[in-house]
Protein backbone atom coordinates (compact mmCIF):
# COMPACT_ATOMS: atom_id res chain seq x y z
CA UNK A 1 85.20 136.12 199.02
CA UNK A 2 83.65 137.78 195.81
CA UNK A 3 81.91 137.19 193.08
CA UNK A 4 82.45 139.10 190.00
CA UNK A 5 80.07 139.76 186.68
CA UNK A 6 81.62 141.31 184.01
CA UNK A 7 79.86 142.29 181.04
CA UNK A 8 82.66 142.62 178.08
CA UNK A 9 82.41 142.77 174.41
CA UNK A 10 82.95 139.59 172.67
CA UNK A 11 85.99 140.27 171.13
CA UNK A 12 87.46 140.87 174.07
CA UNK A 13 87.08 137.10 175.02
CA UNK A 14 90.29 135.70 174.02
CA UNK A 15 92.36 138.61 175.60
CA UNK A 16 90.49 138.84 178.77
CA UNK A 17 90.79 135.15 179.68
CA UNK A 18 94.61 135.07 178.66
CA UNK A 19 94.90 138.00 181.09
CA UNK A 20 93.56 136.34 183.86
CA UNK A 21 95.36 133.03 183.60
CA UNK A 22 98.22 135.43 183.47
CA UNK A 23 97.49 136.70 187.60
CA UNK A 24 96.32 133.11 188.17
CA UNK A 25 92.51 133.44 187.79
CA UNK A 26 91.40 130.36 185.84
CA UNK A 27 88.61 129.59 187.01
CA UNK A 28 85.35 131.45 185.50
CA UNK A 29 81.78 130.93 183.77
CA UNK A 30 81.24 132.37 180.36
CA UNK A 31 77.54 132.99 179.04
CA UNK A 32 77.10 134.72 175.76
CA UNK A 33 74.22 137.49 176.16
CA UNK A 34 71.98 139.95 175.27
CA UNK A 35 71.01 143.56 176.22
CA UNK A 36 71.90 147.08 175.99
CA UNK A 37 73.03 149.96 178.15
CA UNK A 38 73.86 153.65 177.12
CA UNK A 39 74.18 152.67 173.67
CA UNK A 40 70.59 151.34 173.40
CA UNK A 41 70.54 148.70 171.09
CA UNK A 42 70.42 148.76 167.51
CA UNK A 43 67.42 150.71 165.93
CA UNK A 44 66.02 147.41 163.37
CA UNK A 45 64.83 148.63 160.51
CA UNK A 46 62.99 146.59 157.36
CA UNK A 47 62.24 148.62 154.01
CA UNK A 48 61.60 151.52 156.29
CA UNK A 49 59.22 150.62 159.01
CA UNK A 50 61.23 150.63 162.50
CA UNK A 51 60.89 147.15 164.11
CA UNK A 52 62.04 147.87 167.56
CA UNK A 53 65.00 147.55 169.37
CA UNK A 54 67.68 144.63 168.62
CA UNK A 55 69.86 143.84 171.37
CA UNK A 56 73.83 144.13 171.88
CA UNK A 57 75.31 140.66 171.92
CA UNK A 58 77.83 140.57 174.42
CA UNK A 59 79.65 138.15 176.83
CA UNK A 60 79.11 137.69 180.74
CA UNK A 61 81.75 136.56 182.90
CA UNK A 62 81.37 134.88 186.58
CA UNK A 63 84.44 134.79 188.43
CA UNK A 64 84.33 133.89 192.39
CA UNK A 65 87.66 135.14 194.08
CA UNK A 66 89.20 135.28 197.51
CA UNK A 67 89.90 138.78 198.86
CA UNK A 68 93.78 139.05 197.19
CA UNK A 69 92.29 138.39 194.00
CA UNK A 70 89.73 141.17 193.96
CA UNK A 71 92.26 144.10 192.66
CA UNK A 72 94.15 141.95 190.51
CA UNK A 73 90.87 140.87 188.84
CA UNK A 74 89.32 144.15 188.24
CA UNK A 75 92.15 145.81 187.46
CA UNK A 76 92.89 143.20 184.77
CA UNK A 77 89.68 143.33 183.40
CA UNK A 78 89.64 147.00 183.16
CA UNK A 79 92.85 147.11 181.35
CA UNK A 80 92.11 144.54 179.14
CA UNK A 81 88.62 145.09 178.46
CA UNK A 82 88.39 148.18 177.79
CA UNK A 83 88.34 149.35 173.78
CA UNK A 84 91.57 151.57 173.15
CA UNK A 85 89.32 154.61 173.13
CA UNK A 86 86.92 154.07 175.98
CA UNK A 87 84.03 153.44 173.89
CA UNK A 88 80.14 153.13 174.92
CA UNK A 89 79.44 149.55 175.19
CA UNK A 90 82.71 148.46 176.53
CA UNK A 91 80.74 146.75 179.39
CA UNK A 92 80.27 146.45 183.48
CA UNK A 93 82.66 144.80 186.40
CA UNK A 94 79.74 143.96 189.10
CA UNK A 95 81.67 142.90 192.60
CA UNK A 96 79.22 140.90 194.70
CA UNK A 97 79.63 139.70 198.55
CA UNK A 98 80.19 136.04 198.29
CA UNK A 99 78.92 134.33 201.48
CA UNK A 100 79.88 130.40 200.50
CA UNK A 101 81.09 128.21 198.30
CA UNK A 102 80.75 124.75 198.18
CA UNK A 103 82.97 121.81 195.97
CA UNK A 104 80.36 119.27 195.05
CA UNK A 105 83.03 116.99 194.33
CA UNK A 106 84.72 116.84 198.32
CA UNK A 107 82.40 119.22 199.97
CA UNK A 108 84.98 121.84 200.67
CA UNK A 109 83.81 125.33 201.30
CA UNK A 110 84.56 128.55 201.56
CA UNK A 111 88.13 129.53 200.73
CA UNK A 112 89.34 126.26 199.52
CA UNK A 113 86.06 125.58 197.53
CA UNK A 114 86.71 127.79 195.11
């Protein structure tokens, strides 16, 4: 099992999850976020005087697969994801060993959990 954290741009969204329902991956987390990579942030500037750094909004997926979904899922995202010229800021895929999962609900784990 894996867990996955992708870090997409929000207007991706829509497209992304569509994708994965479309290789049966329905099941996911979505957090909207905050931060900045390469493209470091917006300088924020008022009447002249640099304020700092403003943050990149973006949108962080958690998916938990079994092994045969791991490909599918990546390879998804990166198709889908990804602006149609490869831009900075297009975002992160993250693959994580998963050691358990565990249904509240019936108490299954592993496998069947998720």
């Amino acid at each position: 099992m894996k867990y996955i954290i992708a870090i997409i741009r929000p207007e991706k969204l829509d497209d992304v999850k569509e994708a994965l329902r479309e290789i049966d991956v329905s099941r996911m987390t979505v957090t909207e976020v905050q931060g900045y990579g390469r493209q470091r942030g917006y300088l924020d500037e008022v009447l002249g005087v640099d304020k700092g750094i403003r943050f990149v909004r973006k949108i962080k997926l958690e998916i938990a697969v079994n092994d045969e979904f791991l490909e599918p899922t990546i390879n998804t995202l990166l198709k889908v994801a990804r602006s149609e010229d490869g831009r900075i800021g297009d975002g992160k895929i993250f693959v994580l060993p998963l050691e358990d999962v565990i249904r509240i609900r019936t108490g299954e784990r592993g496998r069947e959990a998720i």
